[in-house]
C-alpha atoms as a PDB file:
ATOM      1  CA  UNK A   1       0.000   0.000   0.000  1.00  0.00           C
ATOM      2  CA  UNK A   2       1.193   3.574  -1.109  1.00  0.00           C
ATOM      3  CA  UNK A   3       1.858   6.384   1.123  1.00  0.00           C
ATOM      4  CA  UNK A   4      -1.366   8.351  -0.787  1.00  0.00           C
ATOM      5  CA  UNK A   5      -3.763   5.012  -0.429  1.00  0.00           C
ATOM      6  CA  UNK A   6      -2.332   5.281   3.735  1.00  0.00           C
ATOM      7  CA  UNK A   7      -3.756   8.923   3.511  1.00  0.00           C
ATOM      8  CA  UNK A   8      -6.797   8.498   1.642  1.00  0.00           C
ATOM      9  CA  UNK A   9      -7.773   5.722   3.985  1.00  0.00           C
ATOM     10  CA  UNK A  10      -7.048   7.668   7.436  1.00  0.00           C
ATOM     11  CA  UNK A  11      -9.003  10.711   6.048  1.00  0.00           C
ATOM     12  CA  UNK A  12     -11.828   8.266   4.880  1.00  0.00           C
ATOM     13  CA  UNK A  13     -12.052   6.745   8.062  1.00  0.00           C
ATOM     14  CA  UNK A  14     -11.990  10.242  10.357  1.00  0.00           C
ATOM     15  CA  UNK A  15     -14.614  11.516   7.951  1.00  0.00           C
ATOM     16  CA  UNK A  16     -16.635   8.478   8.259  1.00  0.00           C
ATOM     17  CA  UNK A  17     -16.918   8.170  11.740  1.00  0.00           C
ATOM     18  CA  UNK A  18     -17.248  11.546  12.146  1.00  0.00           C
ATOM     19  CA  UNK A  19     -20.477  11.982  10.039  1.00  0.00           C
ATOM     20  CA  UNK A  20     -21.723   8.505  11.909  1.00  0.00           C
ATOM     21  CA  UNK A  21     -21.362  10.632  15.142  1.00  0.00           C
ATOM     22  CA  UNK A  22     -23.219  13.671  13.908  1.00  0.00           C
ATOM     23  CA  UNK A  23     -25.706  11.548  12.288  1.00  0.00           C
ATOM     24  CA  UNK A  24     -26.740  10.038  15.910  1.00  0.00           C
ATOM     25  CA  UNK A  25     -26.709  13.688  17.075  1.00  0.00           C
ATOM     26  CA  UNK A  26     -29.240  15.080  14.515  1.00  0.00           C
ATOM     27  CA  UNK A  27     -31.200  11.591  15.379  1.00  0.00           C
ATOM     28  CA  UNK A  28     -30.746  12.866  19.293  1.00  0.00           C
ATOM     29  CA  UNK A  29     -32.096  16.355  18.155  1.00  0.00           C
ATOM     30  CA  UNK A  30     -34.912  14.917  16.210  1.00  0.00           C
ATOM     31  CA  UNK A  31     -36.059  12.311  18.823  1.00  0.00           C
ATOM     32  CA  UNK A  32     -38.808  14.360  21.321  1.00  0.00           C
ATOM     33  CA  UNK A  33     -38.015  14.682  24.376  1.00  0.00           C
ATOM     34  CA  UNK A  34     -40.842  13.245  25.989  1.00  0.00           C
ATOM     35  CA  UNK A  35     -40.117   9.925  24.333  1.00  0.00           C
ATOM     36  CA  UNK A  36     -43.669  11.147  22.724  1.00  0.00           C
ATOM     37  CA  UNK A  37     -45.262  11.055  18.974  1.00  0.00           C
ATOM     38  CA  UNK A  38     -43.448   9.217  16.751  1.00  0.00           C
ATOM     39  CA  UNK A  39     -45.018  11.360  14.124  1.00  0.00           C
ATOM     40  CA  UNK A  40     -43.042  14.013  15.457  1.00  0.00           C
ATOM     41  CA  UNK A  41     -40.008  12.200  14.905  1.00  0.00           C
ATOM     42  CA  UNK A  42     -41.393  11.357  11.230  1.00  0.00           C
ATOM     43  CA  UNK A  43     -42.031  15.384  10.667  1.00  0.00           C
ATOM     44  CA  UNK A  44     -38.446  16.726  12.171  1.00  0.00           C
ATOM     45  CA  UNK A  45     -35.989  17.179   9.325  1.00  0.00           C
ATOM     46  CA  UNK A  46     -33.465  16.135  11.389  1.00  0.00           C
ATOM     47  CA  UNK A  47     -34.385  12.786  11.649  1.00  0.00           C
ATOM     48  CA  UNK A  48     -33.610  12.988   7.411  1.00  0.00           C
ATOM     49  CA  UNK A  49     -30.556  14.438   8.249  1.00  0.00           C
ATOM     50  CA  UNK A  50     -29.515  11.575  10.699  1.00  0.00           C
ATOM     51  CA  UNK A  51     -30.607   8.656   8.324  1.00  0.00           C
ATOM     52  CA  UNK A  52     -28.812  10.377   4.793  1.00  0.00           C
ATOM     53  CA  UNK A  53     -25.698  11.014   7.241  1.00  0.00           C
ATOM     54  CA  UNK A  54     -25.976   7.164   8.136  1.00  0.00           C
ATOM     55  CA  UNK A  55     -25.798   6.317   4.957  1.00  0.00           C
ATOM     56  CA  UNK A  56     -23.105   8.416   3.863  1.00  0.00           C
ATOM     57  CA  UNK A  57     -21.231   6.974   6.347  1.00  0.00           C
ATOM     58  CA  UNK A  58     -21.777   3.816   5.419  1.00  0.00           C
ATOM     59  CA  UNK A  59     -20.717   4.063   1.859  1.00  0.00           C
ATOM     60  CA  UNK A  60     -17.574   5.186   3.625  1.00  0.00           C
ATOM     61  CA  UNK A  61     -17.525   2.646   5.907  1.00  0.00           C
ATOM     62  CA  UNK A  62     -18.202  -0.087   2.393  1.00  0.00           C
ATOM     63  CA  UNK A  63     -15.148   1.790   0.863  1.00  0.00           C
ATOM     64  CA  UNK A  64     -12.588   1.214   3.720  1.00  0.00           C
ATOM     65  CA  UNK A  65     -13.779  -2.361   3.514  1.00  0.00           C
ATOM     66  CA  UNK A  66     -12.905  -3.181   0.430  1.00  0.00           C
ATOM     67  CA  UNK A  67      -9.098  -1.847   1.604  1.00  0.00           C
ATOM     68  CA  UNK A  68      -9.106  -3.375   4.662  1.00  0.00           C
ATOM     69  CA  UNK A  69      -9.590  -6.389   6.631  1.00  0.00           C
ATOM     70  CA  UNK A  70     -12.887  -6.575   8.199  1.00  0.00           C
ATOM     71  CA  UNK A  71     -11.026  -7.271  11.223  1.00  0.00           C
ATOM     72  CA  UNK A  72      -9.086  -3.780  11.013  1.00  0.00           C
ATOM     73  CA  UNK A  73     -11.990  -1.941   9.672  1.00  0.00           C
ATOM     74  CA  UNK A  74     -14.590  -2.535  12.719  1.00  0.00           C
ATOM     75  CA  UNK A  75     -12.365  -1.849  15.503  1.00  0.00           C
ATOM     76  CA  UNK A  76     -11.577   1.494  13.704  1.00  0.00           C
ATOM     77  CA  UNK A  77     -15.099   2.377  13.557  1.00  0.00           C
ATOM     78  CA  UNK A  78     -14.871   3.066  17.641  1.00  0.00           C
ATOM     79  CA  UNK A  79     -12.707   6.242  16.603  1.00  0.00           C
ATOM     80  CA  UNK A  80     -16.946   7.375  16.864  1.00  0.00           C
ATOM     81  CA  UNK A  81     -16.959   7.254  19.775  1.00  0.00           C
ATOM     82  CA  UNK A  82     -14.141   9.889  20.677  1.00  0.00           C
ATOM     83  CA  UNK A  83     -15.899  12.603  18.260  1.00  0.00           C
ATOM     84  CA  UNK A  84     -19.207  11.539  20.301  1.00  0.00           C
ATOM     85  CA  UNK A  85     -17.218  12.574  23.062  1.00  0.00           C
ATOM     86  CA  UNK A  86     -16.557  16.154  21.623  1.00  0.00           C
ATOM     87  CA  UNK A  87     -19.583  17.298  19.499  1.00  0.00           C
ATOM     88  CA  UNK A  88     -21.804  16.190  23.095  1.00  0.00           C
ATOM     89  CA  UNK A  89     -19.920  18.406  24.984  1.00  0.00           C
ATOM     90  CA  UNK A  90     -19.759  20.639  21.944  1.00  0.00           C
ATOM     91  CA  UNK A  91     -23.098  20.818  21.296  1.00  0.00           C
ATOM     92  CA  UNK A  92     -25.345  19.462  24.209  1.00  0.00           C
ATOM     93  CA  UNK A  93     -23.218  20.721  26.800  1.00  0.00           C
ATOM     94  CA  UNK A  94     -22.262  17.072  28.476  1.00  0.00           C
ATOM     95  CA  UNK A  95     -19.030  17.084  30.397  1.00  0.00           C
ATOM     96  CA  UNK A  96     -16.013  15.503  29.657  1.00  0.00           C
ATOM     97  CA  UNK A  97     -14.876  13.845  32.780  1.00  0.00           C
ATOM     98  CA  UNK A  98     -11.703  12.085  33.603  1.00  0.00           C
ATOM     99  CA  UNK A  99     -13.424   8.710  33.277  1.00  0.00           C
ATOM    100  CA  UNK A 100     -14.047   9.833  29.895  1.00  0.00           C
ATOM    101  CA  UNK A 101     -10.835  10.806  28.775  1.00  0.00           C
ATOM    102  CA  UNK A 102      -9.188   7.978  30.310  1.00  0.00           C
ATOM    103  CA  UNK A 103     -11.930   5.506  27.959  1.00  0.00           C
ATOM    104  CA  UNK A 104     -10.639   7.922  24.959  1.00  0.00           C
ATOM    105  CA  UNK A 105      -7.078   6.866  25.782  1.00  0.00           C
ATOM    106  CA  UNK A 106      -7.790   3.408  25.857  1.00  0.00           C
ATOM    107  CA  UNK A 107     -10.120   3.586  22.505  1.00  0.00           C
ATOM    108  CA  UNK A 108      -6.668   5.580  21.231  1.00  0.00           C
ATOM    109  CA  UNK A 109      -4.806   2.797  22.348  1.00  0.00           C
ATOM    110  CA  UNK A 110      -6.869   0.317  21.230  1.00  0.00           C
ATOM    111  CA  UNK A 111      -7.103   1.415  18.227  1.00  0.00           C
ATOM    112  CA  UNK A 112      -3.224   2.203  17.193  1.00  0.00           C
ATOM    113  CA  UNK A 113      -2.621  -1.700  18.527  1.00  0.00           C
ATOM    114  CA  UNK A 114      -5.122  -2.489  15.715  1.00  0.00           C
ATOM    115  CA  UNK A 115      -3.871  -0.760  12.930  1.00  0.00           C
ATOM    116  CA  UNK A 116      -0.038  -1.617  13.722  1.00  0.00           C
ATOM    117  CA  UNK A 117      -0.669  -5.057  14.318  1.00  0.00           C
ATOM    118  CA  UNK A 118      -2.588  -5.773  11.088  1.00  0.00           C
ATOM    119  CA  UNK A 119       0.075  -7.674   9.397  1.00  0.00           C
ATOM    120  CA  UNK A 120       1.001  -9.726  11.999  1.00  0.00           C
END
C-alpha cells in the first residue's frame, strides 16, 4: 500500500466516523423529548438528516472495507466514539470527565494496537 492510499484511507475513516457521530446527534435532536409522537419524529428534518448522514457513512464505511480487513476496519469504527465525546460536549453541553478521557485513551490505544498489528 502507497503512502497516498495510507492517507486516503485515514481521512476516509476520520470523515466516516465523524459523520456517523453527527448523524446520531441530529437523530438525538430529532427524537422528542418526551419519548412522545413518533409522528413528530417522522415530521423533524433532522431525523432525514440523521438517516442520509448514516448512509453516507456507510458508503464510507463499504469503501474502507474493500481496503481493509474486516477485522481492522470494525475496531476502527470506535474512533466514533471519541468525536461523540466532543460534538456532546460541543453541542449538548455534556461534560467531559476524567473517566471519559481515560476511555478515549484506551479507545486511542486500542485502536493504534489495531492498525499496527494488522500484518502480523
Amino acid at each position: 500500500m502507497t503512502a497516498k492510499e495510507i492517507i486516503i484511507i485515514v481521512v476516509i475513516l476520520l470523515v466516516e466516523t465523524f459523520i456517523s457521530s453527527l448523524a446520531s446527534y441530529f437523530l438525538k435532536k430529532a427524537s422528542p423529548a418526551d419519548g412522545g409522537s413518533k409522528i413528530k419524529l417522522l415530521l423533524s428534518p433532522f431525523f432525514y438528516l440523521g438517516g442520509v448522514m448514516y448512509v453516507i457513512a456507510a458508503l464510507g464505511n463499504i469503501y474502507l472495507l474493500q481496503k481493509l480487513p474486516y477485522a481492522i476496519v470494525l475496531p476502527l469504527g470506535s474512533i466514533t466514539y471519541i468525536w461523540t465525546m466532543f460534538l456532546s460536549n460541543r453541542l449538548l453541553g455534556e461534560k467531559i470527565t476524567k473517566r471519559k478521557i481515560l476511555g478515549m485513551i484506551v479507545i486511542i490505544a486500542g485502536v493504534t494496537l489495531v492498525a499496527y498489528g494488522k500484518g502480523k
